[in-house]
N, C-alpha and C. Protein backbone atom coordinates (compact mmCIF):
# COMPACT_ATOMS: atom_id res chain seq x y z
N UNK A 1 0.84 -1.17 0.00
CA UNK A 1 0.00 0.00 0.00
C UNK A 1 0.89 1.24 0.00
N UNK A 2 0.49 2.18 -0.83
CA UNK A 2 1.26 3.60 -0.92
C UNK A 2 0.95 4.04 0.12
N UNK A 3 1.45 4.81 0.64
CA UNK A 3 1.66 6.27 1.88
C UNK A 3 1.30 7.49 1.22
N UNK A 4 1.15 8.24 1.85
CA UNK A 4 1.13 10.00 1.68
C UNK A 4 1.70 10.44 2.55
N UNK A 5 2.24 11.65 2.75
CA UNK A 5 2.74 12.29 3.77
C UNK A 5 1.82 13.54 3.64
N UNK A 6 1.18 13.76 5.17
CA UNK A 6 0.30 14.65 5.27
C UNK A 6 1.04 15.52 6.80
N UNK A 7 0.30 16.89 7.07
CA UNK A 7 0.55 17.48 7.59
C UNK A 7 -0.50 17.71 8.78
N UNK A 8 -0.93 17.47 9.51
CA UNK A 8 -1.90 17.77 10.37
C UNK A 8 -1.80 18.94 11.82
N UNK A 9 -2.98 19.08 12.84
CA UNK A 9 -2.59 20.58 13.63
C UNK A 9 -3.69 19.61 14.91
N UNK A 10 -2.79 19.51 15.68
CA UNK A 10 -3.64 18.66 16.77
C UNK A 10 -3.42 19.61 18.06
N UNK A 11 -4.09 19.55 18.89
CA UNK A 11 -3.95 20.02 20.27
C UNK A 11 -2.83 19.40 21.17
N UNK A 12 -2.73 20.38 22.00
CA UNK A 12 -1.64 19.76 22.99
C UNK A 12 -1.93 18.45 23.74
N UNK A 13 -2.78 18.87 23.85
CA UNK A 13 -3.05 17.80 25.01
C UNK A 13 -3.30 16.24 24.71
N UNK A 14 -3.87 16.37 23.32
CA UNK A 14 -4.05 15.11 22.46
C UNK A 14 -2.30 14.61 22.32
N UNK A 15 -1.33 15.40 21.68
CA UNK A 15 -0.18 15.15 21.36
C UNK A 15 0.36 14.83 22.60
N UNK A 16 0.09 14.68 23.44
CA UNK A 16 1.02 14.41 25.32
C UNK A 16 0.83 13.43 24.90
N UNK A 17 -0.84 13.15 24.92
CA UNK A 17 -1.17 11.48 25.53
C UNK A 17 -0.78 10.95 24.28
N UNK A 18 -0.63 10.88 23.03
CA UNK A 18 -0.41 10.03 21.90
C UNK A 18 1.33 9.62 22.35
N UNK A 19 1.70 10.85 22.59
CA UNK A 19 3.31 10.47 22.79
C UNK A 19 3.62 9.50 24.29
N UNK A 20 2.35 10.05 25.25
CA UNK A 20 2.62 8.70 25.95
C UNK A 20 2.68 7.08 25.39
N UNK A 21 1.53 7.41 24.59
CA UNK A 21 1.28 5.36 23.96
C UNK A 21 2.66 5.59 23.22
N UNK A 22 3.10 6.28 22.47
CA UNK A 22 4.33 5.71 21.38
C UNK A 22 5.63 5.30 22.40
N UNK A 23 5.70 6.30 24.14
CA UNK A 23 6.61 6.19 24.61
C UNK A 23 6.42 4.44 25.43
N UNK A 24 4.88 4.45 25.57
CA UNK A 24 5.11 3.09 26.02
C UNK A 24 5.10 2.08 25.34
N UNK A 25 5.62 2.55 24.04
CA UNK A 25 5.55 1.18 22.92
C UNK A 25 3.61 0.77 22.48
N UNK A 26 3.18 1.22 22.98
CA UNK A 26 1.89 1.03 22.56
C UNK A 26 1.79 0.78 20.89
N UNK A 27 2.38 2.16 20.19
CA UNK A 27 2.71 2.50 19.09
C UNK A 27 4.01 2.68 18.82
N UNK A 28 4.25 2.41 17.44
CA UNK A 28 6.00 2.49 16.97
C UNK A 28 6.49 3.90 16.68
N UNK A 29 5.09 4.16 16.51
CA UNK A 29 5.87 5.90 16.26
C UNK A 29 4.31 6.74 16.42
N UNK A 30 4.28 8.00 16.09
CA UNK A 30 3.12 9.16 15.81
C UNK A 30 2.29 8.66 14.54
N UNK A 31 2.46 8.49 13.63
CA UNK A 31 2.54 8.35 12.21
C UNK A 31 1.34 7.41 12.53
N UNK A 32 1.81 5.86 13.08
CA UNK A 32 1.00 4.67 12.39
C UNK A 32 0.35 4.96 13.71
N UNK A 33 -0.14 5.60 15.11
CA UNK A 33 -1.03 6.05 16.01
C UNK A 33 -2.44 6.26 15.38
N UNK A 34 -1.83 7.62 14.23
CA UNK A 34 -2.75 8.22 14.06
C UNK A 34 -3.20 7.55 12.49
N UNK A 35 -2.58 6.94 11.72
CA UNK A 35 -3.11 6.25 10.34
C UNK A 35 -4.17 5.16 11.20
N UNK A 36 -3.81 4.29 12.56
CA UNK A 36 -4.56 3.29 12.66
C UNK A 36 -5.87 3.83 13.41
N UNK A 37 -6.01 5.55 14.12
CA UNK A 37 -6.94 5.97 14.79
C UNK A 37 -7.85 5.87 13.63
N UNK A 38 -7.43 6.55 12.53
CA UNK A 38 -8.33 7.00 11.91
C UNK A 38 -8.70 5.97 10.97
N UNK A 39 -7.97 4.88 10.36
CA UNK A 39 -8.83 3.67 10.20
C UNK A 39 -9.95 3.29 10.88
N UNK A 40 -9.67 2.79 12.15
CA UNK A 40 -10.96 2.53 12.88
C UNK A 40 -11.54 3.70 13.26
N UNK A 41 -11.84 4.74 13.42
CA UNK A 41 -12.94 5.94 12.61
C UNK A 41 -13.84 5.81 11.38
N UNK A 42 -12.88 5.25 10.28
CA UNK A 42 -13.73 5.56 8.89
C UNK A 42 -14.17 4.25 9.28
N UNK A 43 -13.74 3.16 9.77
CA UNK A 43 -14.58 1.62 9.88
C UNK A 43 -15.76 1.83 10.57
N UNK A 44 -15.71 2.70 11.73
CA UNK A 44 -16.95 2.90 12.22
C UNK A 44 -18.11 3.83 11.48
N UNK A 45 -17.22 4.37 10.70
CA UNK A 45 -18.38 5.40 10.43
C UNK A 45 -18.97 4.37 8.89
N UNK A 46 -18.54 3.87 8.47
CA UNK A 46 -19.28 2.71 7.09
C UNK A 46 -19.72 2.02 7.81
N UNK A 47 -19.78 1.46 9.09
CA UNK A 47 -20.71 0.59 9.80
C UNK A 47 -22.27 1.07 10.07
N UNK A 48 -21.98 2.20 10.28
CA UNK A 48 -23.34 3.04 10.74
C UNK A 48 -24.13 3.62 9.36
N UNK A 49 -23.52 3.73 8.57
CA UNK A 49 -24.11 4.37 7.52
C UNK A 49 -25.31 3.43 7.00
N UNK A 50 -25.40 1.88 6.35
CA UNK A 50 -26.32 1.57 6.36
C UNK A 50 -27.37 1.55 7.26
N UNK A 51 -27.15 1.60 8.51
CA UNK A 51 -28.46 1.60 9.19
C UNK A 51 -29.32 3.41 9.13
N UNK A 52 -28.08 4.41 8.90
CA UNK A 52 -28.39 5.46 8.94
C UNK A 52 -29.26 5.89 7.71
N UNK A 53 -28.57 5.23 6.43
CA UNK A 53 -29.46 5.38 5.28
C UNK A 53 -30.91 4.68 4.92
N UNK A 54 -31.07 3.68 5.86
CA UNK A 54 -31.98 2.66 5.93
C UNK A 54 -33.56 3.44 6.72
N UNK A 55 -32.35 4.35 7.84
CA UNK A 55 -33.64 4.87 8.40
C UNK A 55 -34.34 6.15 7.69
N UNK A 56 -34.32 6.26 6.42
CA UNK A 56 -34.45 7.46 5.37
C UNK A 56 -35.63 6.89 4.50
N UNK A 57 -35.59 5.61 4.54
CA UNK A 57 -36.49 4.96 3.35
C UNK A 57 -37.92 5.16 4.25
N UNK A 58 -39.27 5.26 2.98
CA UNK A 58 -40.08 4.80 3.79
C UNK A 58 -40.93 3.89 4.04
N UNK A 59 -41.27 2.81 4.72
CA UNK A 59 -41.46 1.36 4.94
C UNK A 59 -42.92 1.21 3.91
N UNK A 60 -43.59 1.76 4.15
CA UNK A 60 -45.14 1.66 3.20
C UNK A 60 -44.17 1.38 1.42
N UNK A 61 -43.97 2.77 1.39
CA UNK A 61 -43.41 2.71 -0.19
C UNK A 61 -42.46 1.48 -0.79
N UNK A 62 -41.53 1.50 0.48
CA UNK A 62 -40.77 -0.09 0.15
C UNK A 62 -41.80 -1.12 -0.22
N UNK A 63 -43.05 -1.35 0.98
CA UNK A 63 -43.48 -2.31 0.78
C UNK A 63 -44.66 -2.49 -0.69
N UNK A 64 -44.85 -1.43 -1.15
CA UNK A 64 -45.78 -0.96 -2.16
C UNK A 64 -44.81 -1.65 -3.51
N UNK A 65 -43.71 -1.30 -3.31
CA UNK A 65 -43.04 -1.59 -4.13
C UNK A 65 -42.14 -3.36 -4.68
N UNK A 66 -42.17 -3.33 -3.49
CA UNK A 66 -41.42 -4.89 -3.14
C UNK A 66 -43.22 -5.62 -3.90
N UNK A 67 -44.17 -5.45 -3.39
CA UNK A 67 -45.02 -6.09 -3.95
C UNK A 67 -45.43 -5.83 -4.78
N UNK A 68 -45.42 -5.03 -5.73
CA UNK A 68 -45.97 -4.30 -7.28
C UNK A 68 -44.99 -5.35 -7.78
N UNK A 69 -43.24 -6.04 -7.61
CA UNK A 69 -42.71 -6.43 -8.11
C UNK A 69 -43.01 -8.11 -8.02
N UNK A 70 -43.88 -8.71 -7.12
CA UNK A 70 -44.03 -9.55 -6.87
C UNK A 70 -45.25 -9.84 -7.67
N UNK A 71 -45.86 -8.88 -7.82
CA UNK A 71 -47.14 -8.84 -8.74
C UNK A 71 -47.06 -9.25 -9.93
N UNK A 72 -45.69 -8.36 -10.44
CA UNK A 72 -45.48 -8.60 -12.10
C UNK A 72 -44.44 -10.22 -11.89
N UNK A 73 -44.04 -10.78 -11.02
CA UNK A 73 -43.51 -11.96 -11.04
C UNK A 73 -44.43 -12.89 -11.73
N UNK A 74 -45.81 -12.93 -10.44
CA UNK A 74 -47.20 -13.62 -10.32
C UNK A 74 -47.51 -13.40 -11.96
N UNK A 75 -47.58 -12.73 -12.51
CA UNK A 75 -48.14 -12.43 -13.63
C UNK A 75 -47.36 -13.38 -14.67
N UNK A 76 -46.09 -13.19 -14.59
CA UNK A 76 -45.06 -13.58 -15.83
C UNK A 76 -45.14 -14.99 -16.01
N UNK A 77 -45.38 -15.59 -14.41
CA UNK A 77 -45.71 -17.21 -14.06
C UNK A 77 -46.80 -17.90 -14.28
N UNK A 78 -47.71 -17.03 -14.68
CA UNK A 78 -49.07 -17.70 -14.86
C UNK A 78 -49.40 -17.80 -16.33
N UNK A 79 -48.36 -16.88 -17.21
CA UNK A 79 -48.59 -16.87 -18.47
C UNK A 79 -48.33 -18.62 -19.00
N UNK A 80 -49.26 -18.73 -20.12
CA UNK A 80 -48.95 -20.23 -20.78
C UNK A 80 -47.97 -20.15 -21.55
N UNK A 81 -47.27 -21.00 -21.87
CA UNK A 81 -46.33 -21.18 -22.73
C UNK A 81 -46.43 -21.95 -24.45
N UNK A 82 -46.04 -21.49 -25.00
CA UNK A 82 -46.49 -22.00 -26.33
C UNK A 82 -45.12 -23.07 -27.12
């Protein structure tokens, strides 16, 4: 996997405690702290999104629809065949 080198502006107080975990070996350095924070960030945030987009739909219309399609199934199946 490629890298980037980016520049970021964090608070003090965040930068203490990060440099504590790197000082206790937690982490190997600053760098892969903050590449692996923010992995599991974007993992959480694609976890939530389907349920978030899910709660947008609306259940009648789904179901209006899911069965209009079941309708034209019923239909296609009953035709005779020649």
């Amino acid at each position: 996997m490629t890298t980037a080198k980016i520049a970021i502006t964090i608070d003090q107080n965040t930068l203490t405690r990060l440099d504590l975990l790197v000082k206790s070996n937690f982490f190997p350095n600053r760098s892969r702290a903050i590449q692996e924070a923010v992995a599991e960030k974007l993992e959480r945030i694609e976890k939530t999104r389907l349920p978030r987009e899910c709660a947008k739909l609306n259940p009648e219309f789904e179901q209006d629809m899911a069965e209009e399609g079941f309708e034209t199934e019923i239909d296609e199946n009953q035709r005779p065949f020649f």
